[in-house]
PDB file of N, CA and C in Angstrom:
ATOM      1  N   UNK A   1     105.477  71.546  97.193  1.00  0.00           N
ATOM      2  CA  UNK A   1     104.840  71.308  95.911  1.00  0.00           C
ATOM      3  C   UNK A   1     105.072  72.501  94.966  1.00  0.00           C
ATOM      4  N   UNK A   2     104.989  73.857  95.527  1.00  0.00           N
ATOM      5  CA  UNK A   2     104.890  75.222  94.638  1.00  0.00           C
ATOM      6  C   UNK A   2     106.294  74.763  94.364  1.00  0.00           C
ATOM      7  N   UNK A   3     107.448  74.356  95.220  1.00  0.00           N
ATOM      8  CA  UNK A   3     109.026  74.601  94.884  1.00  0.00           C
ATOM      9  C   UNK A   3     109.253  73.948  93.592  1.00  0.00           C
ATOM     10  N   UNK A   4     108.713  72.510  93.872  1.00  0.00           N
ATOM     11  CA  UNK A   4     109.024  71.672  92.895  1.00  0.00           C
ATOM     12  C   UNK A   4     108.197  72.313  91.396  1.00  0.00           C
ATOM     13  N   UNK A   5     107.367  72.483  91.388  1.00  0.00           N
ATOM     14  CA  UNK A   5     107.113  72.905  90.044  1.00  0.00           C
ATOM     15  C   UNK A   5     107.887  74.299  89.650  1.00  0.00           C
ATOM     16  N   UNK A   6     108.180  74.993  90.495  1.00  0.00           N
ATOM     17  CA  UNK A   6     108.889  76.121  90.237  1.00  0.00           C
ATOM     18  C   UNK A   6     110.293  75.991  89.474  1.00  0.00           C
ATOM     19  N   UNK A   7     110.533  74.546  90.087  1.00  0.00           N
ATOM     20  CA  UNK A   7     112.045  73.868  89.536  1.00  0.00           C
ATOM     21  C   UNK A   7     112.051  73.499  88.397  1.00  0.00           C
ATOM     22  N   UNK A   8     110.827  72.894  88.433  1.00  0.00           N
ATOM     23  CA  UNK A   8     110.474  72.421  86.915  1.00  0.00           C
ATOM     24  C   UNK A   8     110.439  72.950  85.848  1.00  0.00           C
ATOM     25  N   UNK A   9     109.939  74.310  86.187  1.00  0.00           N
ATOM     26  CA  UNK A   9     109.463  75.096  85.334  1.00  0.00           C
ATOM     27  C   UNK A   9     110.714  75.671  84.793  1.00  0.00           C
ATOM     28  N   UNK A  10     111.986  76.182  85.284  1.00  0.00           N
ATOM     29  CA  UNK A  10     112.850  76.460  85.661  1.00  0.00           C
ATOM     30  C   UNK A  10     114.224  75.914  84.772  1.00  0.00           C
ATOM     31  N   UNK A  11     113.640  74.455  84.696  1.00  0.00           N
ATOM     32  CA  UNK A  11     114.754  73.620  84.253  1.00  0.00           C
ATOM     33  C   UNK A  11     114.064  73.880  82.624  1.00  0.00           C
ATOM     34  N   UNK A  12     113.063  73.497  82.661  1.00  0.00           N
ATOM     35  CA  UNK A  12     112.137  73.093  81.592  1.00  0.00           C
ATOM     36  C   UNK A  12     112.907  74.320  80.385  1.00  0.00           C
ATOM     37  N   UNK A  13     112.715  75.478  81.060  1.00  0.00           N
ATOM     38  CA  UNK A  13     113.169  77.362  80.763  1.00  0.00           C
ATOM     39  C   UNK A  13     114.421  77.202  80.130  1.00  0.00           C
ATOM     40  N   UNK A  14     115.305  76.617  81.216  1.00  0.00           N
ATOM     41  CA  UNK A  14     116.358  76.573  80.778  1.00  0.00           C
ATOM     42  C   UNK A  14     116.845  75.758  79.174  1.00  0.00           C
ATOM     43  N   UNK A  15     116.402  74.505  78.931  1.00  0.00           N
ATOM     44  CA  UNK A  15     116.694  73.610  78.190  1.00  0.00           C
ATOM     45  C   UNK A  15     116.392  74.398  76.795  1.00  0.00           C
ATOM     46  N   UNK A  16     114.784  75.140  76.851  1.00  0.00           N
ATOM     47  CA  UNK A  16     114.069  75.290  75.536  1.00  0.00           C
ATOM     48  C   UNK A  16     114.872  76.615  75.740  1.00  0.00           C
ATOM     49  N   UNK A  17     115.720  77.887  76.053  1.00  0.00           N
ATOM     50  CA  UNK A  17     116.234  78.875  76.027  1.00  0.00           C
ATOM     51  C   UNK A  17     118.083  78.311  75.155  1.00  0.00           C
ATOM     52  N   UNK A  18     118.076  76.685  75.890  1.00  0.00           N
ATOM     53  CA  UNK A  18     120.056  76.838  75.420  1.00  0.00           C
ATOM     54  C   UNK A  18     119.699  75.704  74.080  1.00  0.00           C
ATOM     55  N   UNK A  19     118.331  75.267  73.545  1.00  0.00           N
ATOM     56  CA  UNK A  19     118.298  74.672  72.629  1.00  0.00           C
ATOM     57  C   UNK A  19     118.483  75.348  71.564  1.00  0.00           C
ATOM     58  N   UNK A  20     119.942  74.993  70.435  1.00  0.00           N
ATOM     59  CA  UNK A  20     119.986  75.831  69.366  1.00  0.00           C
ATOM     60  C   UNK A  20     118.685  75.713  68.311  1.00  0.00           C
ATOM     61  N   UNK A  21     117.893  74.843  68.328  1.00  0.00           N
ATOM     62  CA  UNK A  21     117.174  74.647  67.118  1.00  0.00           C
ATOM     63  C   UNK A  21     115.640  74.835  67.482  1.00  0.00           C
ATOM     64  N   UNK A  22     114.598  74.999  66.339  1.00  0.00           N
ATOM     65  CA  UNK A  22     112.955  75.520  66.544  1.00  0.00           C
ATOM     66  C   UNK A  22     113.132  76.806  67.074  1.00  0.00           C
ATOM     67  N   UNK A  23     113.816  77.447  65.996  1.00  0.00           N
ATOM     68  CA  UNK A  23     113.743  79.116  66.395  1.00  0.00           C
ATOM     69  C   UNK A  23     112.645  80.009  65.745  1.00  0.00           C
ATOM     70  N   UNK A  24     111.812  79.732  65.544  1.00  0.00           N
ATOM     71  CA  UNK A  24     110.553  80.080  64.980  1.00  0.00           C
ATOM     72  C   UNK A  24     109.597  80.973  65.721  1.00  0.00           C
ATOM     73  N   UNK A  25     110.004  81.180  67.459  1.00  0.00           N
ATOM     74  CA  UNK A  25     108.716  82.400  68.128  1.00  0.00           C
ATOM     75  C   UNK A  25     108.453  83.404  67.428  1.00  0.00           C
ATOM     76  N   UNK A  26     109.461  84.186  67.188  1.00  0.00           N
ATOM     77  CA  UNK A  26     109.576  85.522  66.450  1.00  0.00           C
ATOM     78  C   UNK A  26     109.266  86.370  68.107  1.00  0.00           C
ATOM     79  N   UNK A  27     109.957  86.358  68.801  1.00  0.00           N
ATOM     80  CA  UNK A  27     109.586  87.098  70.426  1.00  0.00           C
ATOM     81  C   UNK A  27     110.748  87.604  70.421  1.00  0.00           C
ATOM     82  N   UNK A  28     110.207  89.163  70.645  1.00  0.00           N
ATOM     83  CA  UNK A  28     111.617  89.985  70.847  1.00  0.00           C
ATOM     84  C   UNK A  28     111.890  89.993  71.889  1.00  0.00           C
ATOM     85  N   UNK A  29     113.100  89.942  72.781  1.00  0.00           N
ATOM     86  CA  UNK A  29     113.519  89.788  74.243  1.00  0.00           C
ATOM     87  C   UNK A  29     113.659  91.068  74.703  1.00  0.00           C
ATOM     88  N   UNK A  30     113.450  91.917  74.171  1.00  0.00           N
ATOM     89  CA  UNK A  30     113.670  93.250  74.609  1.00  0.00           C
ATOM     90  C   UNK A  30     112.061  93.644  75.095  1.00  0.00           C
ATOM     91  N   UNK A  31     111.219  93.552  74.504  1.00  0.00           N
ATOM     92  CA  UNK A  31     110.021  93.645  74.713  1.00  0.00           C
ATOM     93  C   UNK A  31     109.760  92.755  76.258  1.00  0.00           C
ATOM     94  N   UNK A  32     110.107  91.809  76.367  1.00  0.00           N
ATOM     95  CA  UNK A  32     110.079  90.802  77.374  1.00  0.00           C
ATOM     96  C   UNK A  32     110.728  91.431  78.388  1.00  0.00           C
ATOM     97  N   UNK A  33     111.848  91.932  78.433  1.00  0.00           N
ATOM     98  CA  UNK A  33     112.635  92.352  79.446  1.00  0.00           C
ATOM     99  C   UNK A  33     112.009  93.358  80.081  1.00  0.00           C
ATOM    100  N   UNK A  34     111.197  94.798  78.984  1.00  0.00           N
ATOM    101  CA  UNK A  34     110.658  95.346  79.205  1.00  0.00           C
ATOM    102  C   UNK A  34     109.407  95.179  80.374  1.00  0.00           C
ATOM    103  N   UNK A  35     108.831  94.683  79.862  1.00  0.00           N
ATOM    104  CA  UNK A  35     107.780  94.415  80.741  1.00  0.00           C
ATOM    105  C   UNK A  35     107.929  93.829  82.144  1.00  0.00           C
ATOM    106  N   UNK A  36     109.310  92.642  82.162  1.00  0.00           N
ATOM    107  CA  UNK A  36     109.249  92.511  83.792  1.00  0.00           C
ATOM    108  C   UNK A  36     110.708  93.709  84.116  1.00  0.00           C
ATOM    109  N   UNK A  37     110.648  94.667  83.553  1.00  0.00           N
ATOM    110  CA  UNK A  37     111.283  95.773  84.491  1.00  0.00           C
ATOM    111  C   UNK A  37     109.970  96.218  84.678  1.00  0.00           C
ATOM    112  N   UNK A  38     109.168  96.592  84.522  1.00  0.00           N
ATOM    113  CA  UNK A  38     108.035  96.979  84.247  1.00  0.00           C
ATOM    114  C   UNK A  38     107.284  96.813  85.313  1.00  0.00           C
ATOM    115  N   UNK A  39     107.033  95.812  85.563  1.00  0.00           N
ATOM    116  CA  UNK A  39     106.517  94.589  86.741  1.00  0.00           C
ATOM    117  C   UNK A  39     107.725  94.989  88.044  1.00  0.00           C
ATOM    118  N   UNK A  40     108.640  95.006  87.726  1.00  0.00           N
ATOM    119  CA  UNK A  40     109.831  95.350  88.936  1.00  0.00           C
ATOM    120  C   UNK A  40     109.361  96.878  89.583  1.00  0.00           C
ATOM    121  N   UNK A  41     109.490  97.403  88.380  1.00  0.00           N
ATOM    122  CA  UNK A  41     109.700  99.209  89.364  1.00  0.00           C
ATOM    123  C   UNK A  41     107.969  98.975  89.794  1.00  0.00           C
ATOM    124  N   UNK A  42     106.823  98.611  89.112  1.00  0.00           N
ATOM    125  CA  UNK A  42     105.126  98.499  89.895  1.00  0.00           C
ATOM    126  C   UNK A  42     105.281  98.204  91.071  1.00  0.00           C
ATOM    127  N   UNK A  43     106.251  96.509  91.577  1.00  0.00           N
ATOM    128  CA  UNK A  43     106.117  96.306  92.673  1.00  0.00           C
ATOM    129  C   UNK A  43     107.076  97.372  93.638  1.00  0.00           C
ATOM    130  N   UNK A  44     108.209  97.814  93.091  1.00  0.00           N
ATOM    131  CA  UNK A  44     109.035  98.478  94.063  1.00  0.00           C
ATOM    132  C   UNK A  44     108.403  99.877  94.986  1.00  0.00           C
ATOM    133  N   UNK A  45     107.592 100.227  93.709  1.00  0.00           N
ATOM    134  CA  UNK A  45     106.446 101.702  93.642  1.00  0.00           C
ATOM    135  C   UNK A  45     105.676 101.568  94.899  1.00  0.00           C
ATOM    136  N   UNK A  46     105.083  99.952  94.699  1.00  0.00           N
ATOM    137  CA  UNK A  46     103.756  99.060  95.435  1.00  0.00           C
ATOM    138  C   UNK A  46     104.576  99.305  96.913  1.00  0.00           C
ATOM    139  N   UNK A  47     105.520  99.158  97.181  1.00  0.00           N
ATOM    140  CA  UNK A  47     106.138  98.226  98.618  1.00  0.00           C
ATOM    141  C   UNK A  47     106.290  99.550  99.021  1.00  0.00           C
ATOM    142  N   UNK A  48     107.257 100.475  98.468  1.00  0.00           N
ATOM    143  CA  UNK A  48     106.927 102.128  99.312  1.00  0.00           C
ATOM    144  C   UNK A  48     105.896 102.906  99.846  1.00  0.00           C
ATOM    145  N   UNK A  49     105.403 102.414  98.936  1.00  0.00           N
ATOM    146  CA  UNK A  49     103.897 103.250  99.034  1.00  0.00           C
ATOM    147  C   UNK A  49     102.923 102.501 100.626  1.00  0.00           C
ATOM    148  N   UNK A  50     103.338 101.136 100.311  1.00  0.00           N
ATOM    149  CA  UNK A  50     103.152 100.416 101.727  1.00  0.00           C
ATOM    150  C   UNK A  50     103.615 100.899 102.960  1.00  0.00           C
ATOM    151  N   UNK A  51     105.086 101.055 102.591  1.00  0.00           N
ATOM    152  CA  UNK A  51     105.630 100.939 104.220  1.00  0.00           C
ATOM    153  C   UNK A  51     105.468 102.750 104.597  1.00  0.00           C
ATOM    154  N   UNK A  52     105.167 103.565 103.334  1.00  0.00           N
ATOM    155  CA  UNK A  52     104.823 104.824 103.836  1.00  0.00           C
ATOM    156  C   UNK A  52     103.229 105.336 104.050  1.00  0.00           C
ATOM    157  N   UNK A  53     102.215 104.189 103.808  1.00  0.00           N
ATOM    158  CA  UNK A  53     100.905 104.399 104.614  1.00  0.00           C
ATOM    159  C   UNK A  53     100.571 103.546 104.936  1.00  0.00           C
ATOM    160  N   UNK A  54     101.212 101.767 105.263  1.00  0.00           N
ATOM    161  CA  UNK A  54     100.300 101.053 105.712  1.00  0.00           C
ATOM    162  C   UNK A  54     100.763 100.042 107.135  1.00  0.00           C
ATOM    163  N   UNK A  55     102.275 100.888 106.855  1.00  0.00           N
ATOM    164  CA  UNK A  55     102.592 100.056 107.946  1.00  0.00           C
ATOM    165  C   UNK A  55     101.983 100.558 109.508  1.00  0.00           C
ATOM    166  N   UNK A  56     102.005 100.264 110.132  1.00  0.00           N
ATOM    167  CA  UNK A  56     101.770 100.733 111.395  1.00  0.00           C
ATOM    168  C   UNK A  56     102.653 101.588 111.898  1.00  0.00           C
ATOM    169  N   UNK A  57     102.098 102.659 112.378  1.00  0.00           N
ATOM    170  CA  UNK A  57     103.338 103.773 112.902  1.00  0.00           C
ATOM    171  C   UNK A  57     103.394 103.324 114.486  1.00  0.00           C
ATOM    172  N   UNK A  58     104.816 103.621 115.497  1.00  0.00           N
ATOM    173  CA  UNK A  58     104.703 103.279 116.479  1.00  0.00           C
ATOM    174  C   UNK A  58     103.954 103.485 118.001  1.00  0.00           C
ATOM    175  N   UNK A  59     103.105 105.320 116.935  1.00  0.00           N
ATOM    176  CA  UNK A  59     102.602 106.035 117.854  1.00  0.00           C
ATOM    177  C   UNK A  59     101.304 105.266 118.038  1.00  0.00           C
ATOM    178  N   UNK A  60     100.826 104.869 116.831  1.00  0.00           N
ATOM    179  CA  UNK A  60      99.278 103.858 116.879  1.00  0.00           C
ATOM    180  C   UNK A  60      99.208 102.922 117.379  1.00  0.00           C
ATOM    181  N   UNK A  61     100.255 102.052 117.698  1.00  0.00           N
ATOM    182  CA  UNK A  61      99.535 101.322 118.300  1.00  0.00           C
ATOM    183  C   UNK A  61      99.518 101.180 119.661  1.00  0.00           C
ATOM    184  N   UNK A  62      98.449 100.682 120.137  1.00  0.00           N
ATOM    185  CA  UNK A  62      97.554 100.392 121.696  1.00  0.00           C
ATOM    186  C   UNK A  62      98.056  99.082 122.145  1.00  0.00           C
ATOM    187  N   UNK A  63      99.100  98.938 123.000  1.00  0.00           N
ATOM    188  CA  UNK A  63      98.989  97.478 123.577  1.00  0.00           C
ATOM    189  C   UNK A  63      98.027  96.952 124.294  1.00  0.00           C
ATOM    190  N   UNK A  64      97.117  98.012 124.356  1.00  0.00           N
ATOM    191  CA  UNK A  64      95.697  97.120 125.490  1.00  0.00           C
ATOM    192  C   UNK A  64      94.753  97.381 124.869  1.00  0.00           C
ATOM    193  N   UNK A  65      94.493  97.542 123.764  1.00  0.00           N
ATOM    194  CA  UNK A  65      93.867  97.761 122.940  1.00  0.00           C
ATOM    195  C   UNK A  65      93.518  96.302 122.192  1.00  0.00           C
ATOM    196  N   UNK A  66      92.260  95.517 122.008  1.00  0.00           N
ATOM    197  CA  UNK A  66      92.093  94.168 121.885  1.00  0.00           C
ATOM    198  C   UNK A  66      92.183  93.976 120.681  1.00  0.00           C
ATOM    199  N   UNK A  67      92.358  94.775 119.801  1.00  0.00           N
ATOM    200  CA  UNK A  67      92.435  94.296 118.237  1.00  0.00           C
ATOM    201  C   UNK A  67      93.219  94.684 117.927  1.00  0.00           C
ATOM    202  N   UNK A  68      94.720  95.273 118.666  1.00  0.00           N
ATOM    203  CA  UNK A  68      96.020  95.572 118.649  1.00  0.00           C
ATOM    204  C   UNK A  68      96.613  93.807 119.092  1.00  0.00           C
ATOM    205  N   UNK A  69      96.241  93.835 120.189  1.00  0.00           N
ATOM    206  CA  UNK A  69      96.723  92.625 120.656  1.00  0.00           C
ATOM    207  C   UNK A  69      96.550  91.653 119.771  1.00  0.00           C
ATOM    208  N   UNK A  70      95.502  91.185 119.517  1.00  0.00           N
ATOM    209  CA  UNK A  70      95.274  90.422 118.203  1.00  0.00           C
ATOM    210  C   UNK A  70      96.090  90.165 117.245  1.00  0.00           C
ATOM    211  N   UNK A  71      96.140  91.072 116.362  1.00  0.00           N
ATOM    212  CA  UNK A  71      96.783  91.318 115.322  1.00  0.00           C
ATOM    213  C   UNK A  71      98.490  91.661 115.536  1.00  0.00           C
ATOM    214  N   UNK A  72      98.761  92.260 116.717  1.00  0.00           N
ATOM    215  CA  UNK A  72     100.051  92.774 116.593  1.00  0.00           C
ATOM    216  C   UNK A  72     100.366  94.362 116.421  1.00  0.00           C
ATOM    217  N   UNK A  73      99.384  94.704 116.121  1.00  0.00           N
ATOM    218  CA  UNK A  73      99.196  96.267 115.369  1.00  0.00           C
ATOM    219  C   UNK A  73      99.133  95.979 113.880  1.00  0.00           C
ATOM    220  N   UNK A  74      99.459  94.576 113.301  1.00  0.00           N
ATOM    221  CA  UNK A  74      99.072  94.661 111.910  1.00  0.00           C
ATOM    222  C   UNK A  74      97.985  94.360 111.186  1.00  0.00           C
ATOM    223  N   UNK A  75      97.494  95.468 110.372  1.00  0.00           N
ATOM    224  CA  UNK A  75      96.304  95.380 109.489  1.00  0.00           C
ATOM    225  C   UNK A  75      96.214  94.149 108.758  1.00  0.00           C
ATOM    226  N   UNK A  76      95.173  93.241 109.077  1.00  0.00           N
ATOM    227  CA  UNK A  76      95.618  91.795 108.291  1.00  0.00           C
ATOM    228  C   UNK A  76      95.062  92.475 107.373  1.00  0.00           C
ATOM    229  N   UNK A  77      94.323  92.985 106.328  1.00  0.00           N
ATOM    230  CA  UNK A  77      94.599  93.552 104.890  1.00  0.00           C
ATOM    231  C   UNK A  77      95.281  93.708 103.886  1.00  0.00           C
ATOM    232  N   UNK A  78      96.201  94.677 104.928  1.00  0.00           N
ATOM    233  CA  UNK A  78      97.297  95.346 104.316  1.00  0.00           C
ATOM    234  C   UNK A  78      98.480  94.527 104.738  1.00  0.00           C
ATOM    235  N   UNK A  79      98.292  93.660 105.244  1.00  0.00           N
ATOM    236  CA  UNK A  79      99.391  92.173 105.132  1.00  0.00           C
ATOM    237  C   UNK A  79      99.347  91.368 104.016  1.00  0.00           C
ATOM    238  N   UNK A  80      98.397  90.860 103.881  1.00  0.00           N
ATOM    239  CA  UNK A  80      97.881  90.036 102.899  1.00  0.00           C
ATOM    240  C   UNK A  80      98.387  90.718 101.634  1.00  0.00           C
ATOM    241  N   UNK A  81      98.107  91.949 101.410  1.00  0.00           N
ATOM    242  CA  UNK A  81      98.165  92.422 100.067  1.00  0.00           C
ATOM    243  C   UNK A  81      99.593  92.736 100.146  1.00  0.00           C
ATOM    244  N   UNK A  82     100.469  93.285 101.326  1.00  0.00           N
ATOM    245  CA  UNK A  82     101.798  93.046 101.233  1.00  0.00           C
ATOM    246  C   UNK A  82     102.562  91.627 100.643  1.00  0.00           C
ATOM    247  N   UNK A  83     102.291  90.556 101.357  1.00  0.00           N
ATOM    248  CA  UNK A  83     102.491  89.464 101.002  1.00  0.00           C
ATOM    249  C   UNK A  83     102.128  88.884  99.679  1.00  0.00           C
ATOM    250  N   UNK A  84     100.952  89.370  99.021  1.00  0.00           N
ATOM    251  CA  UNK A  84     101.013  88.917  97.490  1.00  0.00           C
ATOM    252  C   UNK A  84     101.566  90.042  96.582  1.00  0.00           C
ATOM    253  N   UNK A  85     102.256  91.237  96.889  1.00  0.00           N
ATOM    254  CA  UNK A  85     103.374  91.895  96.149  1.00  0.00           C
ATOM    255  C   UNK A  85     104.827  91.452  96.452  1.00  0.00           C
ATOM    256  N   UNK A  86     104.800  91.159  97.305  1.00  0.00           N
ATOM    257  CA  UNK A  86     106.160  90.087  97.529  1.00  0.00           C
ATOM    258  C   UNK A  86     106.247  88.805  96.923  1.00  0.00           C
ATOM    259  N   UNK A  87     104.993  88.245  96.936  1.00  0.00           N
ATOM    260  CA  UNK A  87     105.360  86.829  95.892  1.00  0.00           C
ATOM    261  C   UNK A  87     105.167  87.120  93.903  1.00  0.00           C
TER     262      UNK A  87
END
């Protein structure tokens, strides 16, 4: 369901971007670009900063340790919040 609207959205992007006519936004693309570089280097910043305090180091973890086992050694937290800087 997320794909398909993603497609949609996508196509939709495309059509109103290669339509020559209703040029009226007044939206500078530079400004635009700006901001998702912007958004790019936050998350790139975000994901280092992860794998240099949140990943699990190999010395920590406890295989008999019951909330190692569980989890894997991974912080469901700091998964979760990995996983919504990746999407």
């Amino acid at each position: 369901l997320l794909v398909g609207f993603t497609l949609q959205f996508v196509i939709d992007g495309y059509y109103d971007a290669t339509d020559p006519g209703d040029d009226d936004d007044d939206v500078n693309g530079y400004i635009v670009l700006g901001f998702a570089l912007g958004g790019l280097a936050f998350d790139l910043i975000t994901l280092l900063t992860y794998n240099t305090f949140g990943a699990p180091k190999k010395d920590d973890l406890d295989p008999e340790s019951a909330e190692d086992a569980l989890t894997c050694g991974i912080n469901t937290n700091m998964c979760a919040a990995l996983l919504h800087i990746i999407s």
